[in-house]
Protein backbone atom coordinates (compact mmCIF):
# COMPACT_ATOMS: atom_id res chain seq x y z
CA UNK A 1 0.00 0.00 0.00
CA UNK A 2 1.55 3.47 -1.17
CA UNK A 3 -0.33 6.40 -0.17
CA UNK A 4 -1.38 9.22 -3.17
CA UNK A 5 0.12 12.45 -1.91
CA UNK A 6 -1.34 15.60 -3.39
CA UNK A 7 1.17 19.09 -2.43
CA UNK A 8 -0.52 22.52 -2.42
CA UNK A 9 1.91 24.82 -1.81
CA UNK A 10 0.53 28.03 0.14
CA UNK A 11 2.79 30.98 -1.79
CA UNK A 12 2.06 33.68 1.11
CA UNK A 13 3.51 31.54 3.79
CA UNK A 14 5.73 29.32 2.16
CA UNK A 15 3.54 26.02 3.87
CA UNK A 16 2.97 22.91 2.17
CA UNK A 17 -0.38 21.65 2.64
CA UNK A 18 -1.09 17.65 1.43
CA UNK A 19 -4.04 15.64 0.68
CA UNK A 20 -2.93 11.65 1.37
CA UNK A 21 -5.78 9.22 -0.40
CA UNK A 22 -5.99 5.60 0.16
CA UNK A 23 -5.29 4.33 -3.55
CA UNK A 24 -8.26 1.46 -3.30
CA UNK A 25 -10.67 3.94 -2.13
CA UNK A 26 -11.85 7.67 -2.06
CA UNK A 27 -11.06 7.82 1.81
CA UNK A 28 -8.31 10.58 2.77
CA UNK A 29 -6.51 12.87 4.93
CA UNK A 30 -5.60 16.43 4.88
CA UNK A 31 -2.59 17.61 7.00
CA UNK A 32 -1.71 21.48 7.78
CA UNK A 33 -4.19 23.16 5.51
CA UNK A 34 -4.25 26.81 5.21
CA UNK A 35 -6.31 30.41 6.29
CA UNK A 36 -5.50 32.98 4.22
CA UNK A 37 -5.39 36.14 6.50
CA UNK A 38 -4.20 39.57 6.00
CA UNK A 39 -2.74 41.40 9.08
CA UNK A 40 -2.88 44.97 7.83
CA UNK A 41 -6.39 44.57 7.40
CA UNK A 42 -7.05 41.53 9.66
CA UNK A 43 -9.41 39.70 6.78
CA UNK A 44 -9.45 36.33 6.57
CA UNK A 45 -9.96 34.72 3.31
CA UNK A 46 -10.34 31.15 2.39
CA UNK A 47 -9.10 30.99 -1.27
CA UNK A 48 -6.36 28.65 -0.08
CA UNK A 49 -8.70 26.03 1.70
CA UNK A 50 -10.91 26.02 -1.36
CA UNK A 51 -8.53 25.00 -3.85
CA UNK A 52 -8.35 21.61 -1.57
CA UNK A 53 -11.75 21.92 -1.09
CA UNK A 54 -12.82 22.09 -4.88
CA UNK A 55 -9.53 19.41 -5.23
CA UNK A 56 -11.78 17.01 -2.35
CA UNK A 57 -15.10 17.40 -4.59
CA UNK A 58 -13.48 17.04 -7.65
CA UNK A 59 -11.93 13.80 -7.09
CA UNK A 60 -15.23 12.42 -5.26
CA UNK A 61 -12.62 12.29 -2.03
CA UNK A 62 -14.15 11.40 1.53
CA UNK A 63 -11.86 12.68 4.16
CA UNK A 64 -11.16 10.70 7.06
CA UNK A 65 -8.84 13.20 8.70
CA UNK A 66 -7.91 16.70 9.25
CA UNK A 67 -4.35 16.35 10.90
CA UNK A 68 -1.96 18.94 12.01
CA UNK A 69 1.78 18.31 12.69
CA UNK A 70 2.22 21.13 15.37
CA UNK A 71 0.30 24.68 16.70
CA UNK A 72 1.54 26.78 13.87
CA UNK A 73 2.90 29.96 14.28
CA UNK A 74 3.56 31.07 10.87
CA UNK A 75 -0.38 30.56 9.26
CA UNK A 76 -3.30 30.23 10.39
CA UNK A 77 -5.48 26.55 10.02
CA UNK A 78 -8.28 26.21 7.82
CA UNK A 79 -9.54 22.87 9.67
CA UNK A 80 -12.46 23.89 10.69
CA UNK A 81 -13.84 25.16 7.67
CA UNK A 82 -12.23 22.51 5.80
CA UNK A 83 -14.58 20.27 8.54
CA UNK A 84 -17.76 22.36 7.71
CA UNK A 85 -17.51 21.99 4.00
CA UNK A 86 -16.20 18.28 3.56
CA UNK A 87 -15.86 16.51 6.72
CA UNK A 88 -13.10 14.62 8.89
CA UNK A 89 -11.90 14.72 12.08
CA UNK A 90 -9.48 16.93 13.96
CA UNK A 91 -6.69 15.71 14.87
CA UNK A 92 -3.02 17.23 17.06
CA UNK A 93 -0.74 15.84 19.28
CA UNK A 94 -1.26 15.51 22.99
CA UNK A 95 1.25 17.85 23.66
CA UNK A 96 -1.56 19.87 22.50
CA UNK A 97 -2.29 20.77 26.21
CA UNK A 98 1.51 21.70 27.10
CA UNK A 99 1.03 25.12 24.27
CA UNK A 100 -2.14 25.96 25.45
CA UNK A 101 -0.91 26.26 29.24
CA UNK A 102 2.36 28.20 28.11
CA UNK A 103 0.32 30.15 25.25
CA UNK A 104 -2.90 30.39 27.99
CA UNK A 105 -0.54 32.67 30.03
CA UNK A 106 0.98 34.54 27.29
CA UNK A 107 -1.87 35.74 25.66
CA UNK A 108 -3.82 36.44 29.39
CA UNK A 109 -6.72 34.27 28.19
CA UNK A 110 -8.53 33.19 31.29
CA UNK A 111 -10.25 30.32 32.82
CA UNK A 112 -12.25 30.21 30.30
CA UNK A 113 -10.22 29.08 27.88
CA UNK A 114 -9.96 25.05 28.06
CA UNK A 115 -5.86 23.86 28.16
CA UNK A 116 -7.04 19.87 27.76
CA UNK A 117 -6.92 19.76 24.20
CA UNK A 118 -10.46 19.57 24.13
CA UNK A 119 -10.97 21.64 21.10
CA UNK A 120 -9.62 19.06 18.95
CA UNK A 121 -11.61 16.02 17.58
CA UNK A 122 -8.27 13.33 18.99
CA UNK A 123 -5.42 13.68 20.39
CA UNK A 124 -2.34 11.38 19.52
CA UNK A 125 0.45 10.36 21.66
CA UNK A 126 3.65 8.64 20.57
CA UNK A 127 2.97 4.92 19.03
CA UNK A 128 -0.83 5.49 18.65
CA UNK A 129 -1.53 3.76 15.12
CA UNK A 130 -4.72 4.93 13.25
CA UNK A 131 -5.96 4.59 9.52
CA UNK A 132 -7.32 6.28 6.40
CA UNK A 133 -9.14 3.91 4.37
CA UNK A 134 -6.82 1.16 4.00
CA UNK A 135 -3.50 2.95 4.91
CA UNK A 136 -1.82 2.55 8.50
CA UNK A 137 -0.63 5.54 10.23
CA UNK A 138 1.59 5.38 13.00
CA UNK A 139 2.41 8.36 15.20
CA UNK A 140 5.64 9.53 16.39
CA UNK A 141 5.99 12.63 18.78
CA UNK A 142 8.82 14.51 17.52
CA UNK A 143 8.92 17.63 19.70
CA UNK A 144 11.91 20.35 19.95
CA UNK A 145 10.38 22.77 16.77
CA UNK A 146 7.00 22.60 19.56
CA UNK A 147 6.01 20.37 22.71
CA UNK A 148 3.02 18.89 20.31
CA UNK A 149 4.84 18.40 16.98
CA UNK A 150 4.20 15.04 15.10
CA UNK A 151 4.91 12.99 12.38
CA UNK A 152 2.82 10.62 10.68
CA UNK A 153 4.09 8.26 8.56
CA UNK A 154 1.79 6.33 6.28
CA UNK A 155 3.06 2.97 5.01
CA UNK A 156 6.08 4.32 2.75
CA UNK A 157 5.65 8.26 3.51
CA UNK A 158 6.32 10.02 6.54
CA UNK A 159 5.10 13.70 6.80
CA UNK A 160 7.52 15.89 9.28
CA UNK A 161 5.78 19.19 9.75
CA UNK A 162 8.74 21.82 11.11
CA UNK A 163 11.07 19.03 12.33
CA UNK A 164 13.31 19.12 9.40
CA UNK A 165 13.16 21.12 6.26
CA UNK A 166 14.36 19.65 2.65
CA UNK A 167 18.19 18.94 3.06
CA UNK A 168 19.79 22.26 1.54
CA UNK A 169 17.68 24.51 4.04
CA UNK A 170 17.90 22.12 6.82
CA UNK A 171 16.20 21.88 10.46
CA UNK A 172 13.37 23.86 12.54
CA UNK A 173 14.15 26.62 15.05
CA UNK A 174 13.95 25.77 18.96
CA UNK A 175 13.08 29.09 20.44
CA UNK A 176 9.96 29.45 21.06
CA UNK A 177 8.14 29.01 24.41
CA UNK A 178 8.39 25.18 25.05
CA UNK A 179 11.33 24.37 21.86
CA UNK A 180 14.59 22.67 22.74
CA UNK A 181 17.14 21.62 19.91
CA UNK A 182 18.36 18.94 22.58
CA UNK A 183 14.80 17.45 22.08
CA UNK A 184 14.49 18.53 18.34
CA UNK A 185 18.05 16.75 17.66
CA UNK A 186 16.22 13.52 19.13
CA UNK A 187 13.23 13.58 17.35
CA UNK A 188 15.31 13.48 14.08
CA UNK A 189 17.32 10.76 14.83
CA UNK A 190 14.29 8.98 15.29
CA UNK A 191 12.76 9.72 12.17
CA UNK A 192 16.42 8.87 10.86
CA UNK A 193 15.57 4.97 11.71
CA UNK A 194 13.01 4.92 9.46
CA UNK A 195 13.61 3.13 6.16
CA UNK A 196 15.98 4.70 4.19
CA UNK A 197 13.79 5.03 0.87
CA UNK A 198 10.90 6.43 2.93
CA UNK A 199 10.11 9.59 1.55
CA UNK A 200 9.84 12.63 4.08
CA UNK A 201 7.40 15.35 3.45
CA UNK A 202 8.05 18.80 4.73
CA UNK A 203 5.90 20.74 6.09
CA UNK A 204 7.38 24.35 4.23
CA UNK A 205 9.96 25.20 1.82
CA UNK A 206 11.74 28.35 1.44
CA UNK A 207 14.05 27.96 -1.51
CA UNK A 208 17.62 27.64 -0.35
CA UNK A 209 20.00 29.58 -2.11
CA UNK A 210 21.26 28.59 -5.75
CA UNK A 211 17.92 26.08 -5.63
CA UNK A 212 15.76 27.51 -8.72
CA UNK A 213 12.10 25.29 -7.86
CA UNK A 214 10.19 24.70 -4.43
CA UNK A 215 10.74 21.73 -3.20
CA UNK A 216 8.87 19.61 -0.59
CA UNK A 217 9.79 15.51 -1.02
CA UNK A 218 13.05 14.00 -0.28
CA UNK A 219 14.12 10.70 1.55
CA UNK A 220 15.55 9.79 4.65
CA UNK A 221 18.69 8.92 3.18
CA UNK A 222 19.23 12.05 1.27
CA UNK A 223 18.48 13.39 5.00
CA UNK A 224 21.12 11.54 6.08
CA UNK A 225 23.70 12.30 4.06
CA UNK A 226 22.84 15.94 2.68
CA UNK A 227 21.31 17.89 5.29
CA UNK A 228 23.24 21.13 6.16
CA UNK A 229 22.02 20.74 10.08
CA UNK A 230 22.00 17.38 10.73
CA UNK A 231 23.46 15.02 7.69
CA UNK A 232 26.53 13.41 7.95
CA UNK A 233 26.27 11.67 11.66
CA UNK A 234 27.14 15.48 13.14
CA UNK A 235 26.57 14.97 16.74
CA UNK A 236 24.00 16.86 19.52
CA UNK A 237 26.47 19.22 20.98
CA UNK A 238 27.33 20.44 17.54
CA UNK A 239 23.64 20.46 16.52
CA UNK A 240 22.59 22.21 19.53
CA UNK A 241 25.47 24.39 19.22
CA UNK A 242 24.52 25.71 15.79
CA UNK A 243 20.35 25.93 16.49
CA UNK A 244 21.09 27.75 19.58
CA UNK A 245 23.17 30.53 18.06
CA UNK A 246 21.20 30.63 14.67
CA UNK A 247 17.72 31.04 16.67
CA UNK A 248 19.39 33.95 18.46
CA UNK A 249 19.41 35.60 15.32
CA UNK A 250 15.79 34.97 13.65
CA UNK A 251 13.00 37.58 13.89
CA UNK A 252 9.59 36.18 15.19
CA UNK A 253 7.43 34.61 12.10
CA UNK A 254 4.79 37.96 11.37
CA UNK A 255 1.77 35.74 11.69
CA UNK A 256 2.73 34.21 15.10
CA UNK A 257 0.17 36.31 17.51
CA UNK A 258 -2.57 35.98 15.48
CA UNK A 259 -1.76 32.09 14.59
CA UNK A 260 -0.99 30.51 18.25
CA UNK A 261 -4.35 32.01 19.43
CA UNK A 262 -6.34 30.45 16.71
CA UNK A 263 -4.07 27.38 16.11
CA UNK A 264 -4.62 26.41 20.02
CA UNK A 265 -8.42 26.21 19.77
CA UNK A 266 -8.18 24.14 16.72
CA UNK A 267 -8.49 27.04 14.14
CA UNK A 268 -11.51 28.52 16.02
CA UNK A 269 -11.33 32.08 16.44
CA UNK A 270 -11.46 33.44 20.21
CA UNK A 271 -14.73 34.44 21.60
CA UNK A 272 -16.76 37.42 20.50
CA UNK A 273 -16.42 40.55 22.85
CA UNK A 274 -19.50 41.91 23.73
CA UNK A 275 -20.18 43.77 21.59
CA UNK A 276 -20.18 40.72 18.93
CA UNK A 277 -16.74 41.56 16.93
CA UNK A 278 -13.84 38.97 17.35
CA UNK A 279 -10.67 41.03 18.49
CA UNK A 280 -6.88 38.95 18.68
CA UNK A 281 -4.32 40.05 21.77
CA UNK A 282 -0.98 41.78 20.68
CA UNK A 283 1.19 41.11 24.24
CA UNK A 284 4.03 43.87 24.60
CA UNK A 285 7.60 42.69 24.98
CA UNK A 286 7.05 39.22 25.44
CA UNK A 287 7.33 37.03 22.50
């Protein structure tokens, strides 16, 4: 069994959204789909989810799954619209629960706001094994990039989120509330056990210098051997080393206040204010 991957590659935030189909059936899964928003203006806009959407339809697709690899901070999710118009279930990683206490505080949001994960349809830990039609996923947690940061690999494919990037760009950053490139360094190594032919799907792609095409599949032996964090057997110390320093030196992502508060309640917006408009928190000098 070899899963059908369909790529839709999300221009304004450089994310890779993929439909995975069961080949002997129209069941499916959609993992890290896409709200368009616009900061200046705060508009969202769902042009971005509809091109899966129409893609879903289309093809006479059933989803099965709406998965994310990780709380986002760099775009917003689409899965509950997604959910509205198609179907599936929502599903994160337990460590769902660990961003929404740290994030809770940041953002001053209250007792109000549930920190259980509850928001989201399941909630996968480490081993769980689950399917879509026909095809077996197994979960790994793969924190470091986030506490809640997964991969799912189905049969031959395994799709990485932030963990690691295609080979010339390299690995995620660590420093956000909750990140450590100790942990991150593990959680590759461990998808580094996997088959050596599986193919890895990345969760963004920025283009690395002297590369002329996005690019979003490679292998875990081209990981191995060719990626400019981690390829070549360098060890943690130097990893760590090298994230550490590198982080120190990255501005925030622009979409990160608006995306962790929506991200953490599944892609739901926060509650209306009284007076029935939607308003997002900016905190000062904290992030």
């Amino acid at each position: 069994m070899k899963p059908v991957v369909t790529a839709f590659f999300d221009d304004a935030t450089n994310t890779v959204s993929y439909v995975i189909k069961d080949p002997d059936s129209p069941k499916c899964a959609i993992i890290d789909s896409v709200l368009d928003f616009d900061y200046a203006s705060g508009r969202t806009d769902t042009a971005s989810a509809d091109k899966i959407i129409a893609f879903i339809k289309d093809n006479g697709l059933e989803p099965e799954w709406l998965l994310e690899s990780h709380v986002h901070a760099d775009h917003l999710s689409a899965a509950p619209y997604i959910q509205e118009q198609v179907g599936g279930k929502i599903g994160i990683g337990a460590g769902i629960s660990t961003v929404q206490d740290t994030f809770g505080k940041v953002f001053n949001e209250g007792t109000e706001f549930q920190r259980d994960g509850s928001q989201f349809d399941k909630l996968f830990v480490d081993g769980d094994i689950f399917a879509i039609g026909g095809l077996t996923v197994n979960v790994m947690h793969t924190p470091g990039h986030t506490p809640a940061c997964m991969t799912y690999v189905v049969e031959d494919a395994a799709f990485v989120g932030d963990t690691m990037f295609m080979p010339d760009f390299g690995t995620a950053r660590c420093d956000f509330p909750g990140g450590s490139a100790a942990m991150l360094y593990d959680s590759i190594q461990k998808v580094l056990t996997l088959p050596d032919d599986t193919k890895l799907f990345v969760g963004h792609d920025y283009k690395a210098p002297g590369r002329e095409d996005f690019a979003w599949e490679t292998t875990v032996a081209e990981q191995k051997e060719f990626n400019v964090h981690i390829g070549g057997d360098k060890d943690a110390m130097e990893f760590i080393k090298m994230r550490t320093e590198r982080d120190s030196q990255l501005d925030m992502p622009k979409l990160i206040v608006p995306a962790i508060q929506i991200n953490m309640r599944a892609g739901q917006m926060p509650e209306p204010d009284d007076n029935g408009q939607i308003y997002l928190k900016v905190p000062i000098n904290v992030l």
